[in-house]
C-alpha atoms as a PDB file:
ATOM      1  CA  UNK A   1       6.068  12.975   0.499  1.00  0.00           C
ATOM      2  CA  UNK A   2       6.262   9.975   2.629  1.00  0.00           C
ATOM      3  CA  UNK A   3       2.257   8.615   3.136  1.00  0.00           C
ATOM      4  CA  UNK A   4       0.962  12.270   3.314  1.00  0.00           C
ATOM      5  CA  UNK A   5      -1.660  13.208   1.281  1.00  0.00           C
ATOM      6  CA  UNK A   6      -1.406  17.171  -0.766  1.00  0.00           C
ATOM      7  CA  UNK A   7      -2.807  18.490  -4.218  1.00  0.00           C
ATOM      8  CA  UNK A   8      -1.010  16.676  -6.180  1.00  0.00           C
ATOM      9  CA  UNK A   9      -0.752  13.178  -4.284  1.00  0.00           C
ATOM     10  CA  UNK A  10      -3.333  10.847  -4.189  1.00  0.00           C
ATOM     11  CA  UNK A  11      -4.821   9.951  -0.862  1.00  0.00           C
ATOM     12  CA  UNK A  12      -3.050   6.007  -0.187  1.00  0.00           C
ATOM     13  CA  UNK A  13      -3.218   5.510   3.485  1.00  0.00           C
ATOM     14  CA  UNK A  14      -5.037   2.997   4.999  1.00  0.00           C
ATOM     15  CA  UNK A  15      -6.026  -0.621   4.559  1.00  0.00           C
ATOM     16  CA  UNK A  16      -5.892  -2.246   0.763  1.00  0.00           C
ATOM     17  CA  UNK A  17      -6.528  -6.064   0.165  1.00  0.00           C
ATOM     18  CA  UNK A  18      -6.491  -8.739  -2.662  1.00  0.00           C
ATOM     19  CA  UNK A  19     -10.566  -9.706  -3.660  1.00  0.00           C
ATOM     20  CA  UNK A  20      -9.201 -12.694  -2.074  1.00  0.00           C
ATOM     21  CA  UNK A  21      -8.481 -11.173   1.234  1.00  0.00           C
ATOM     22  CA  UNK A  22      -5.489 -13.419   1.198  1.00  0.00           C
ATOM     23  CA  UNK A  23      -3.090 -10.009   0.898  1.00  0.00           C
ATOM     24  CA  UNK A  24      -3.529  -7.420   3.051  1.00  0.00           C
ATOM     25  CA  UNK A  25      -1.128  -4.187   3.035  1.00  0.00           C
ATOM     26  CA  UNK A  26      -1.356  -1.221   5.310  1.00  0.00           C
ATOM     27  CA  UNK A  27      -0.026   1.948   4.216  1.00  0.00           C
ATOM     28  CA  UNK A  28       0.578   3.820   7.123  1.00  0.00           C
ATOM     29  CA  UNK A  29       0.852   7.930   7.397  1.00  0.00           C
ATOM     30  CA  UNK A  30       4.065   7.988   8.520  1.00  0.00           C
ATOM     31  CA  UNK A  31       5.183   6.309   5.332  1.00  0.00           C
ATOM     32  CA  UNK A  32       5.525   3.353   6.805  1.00  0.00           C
ATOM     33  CA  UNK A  33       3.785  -0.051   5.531  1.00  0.00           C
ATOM     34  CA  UNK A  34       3.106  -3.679   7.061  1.00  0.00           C
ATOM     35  CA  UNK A  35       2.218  -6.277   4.731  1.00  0.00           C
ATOM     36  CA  UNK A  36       0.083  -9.704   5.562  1.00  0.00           C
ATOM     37  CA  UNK A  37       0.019 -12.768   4.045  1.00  0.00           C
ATOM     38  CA  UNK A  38      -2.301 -14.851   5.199  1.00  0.00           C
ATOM     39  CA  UNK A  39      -2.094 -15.987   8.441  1.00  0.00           C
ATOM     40  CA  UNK A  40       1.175 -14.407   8.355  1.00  0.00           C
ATOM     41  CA  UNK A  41       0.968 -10.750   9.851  1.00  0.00           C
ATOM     42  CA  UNK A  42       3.791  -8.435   9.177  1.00  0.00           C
ATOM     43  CA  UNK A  43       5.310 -10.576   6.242  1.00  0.00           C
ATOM     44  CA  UNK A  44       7.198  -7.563   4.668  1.00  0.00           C
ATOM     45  CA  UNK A  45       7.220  -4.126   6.287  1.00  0.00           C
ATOM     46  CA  UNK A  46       9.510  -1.332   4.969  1.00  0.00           C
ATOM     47  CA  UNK A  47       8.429   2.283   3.574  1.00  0.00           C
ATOM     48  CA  UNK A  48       6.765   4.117   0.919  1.00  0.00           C
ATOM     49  CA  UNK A  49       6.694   7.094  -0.956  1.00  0.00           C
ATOM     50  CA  UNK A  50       4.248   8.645  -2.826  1.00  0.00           C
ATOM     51  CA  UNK A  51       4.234  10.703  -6.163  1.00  0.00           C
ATOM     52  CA  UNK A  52       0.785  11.883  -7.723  1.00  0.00           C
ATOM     53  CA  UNK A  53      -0.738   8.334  -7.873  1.00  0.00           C
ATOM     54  CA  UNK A  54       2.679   6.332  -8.536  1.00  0.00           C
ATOM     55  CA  UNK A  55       4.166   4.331  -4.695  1.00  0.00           C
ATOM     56  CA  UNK A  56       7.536   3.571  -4.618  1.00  0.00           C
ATOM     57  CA  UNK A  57       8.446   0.634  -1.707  1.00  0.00           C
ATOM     58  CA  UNK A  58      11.137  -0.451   0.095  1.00  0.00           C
ATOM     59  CA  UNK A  59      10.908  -2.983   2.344  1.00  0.00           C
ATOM     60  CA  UNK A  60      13.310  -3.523   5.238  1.00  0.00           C
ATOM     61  CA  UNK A  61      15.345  -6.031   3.767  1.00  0.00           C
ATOM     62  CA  UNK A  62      16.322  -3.589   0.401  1.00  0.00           C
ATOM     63  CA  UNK A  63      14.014  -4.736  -1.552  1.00  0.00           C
ATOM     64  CA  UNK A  64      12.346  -2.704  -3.916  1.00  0.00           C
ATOM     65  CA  UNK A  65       9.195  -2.565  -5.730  1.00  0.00           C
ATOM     66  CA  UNK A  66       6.242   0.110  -7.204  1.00  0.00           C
ATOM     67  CA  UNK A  67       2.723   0.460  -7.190  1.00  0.00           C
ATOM     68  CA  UNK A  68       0.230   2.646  -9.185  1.00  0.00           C
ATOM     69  CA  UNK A  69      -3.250   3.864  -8.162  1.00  0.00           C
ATOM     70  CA  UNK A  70      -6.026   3.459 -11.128  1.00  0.00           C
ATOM     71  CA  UNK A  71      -9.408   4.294 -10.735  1.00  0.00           C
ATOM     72  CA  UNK A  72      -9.412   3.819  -7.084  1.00  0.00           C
ATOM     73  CA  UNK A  73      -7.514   0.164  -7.307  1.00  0.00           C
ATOM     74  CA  UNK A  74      -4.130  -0.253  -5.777  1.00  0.00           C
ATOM     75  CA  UNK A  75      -1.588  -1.911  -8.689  1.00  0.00           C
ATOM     76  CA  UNK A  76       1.391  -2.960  -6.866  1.00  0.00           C
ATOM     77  CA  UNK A  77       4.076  -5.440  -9.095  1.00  0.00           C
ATOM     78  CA  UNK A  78       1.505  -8.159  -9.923  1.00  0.00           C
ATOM     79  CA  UNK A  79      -1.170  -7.576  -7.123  1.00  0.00           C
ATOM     80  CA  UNK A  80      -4.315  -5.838  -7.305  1.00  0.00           C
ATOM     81  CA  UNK A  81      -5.528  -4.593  -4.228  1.00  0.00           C
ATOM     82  CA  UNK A  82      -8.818  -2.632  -3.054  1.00  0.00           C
ATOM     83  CA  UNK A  83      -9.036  -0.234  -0.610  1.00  0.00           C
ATOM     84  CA  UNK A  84     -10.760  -1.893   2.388  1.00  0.00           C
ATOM     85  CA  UNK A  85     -13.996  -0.096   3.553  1.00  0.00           C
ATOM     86  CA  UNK A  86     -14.673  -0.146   7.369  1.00  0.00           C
ATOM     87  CA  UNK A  87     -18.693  -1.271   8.021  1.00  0.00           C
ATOM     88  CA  UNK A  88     -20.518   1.627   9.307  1.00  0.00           C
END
């Protein structure tokens, strides 16, 4: 299920970011993602699939890579990312 959100799939879409800020990766609900890197918007884009809390990427280019949501914290590869809150 490509972004969308059901019983058994954890809700992933939005905006998640290094405690840095420096990484910023958008998980959009059509399964889609754009990744920042600093300065640099749209440094990797590609899609993603979700299964229970488990992402699996690809990016346009092929490449491949997974993520894993713990406790509320994005895992992907080597990053850790946090879901960014919107100010009310």
């Amino acid at each position: 299920m490509a972004g969308t959100v059901g019983s058994d799939h954890v809700d992933v879409v939005g905006t998640w970011v290094t405690a840095d800020g420096h990484i910023r990766q958008e998980l959009l609900p059509d399964g889609r993602y754009e990744e920042a890197r600093g300065e640099r918007r749209r440094a990797y884009t590609g899609r993603y699939t979700v299964t229970g809390s488990h992402l699996d990427y690809v990016d346009d280019t092929g490449f491949t890579a997974t993520g894993d949501i713990r406790d509320g914290v994005l895992h992907h590869e080597h990053l850790v990312l946090y879901r960014e809150r919107k100010p009310a």
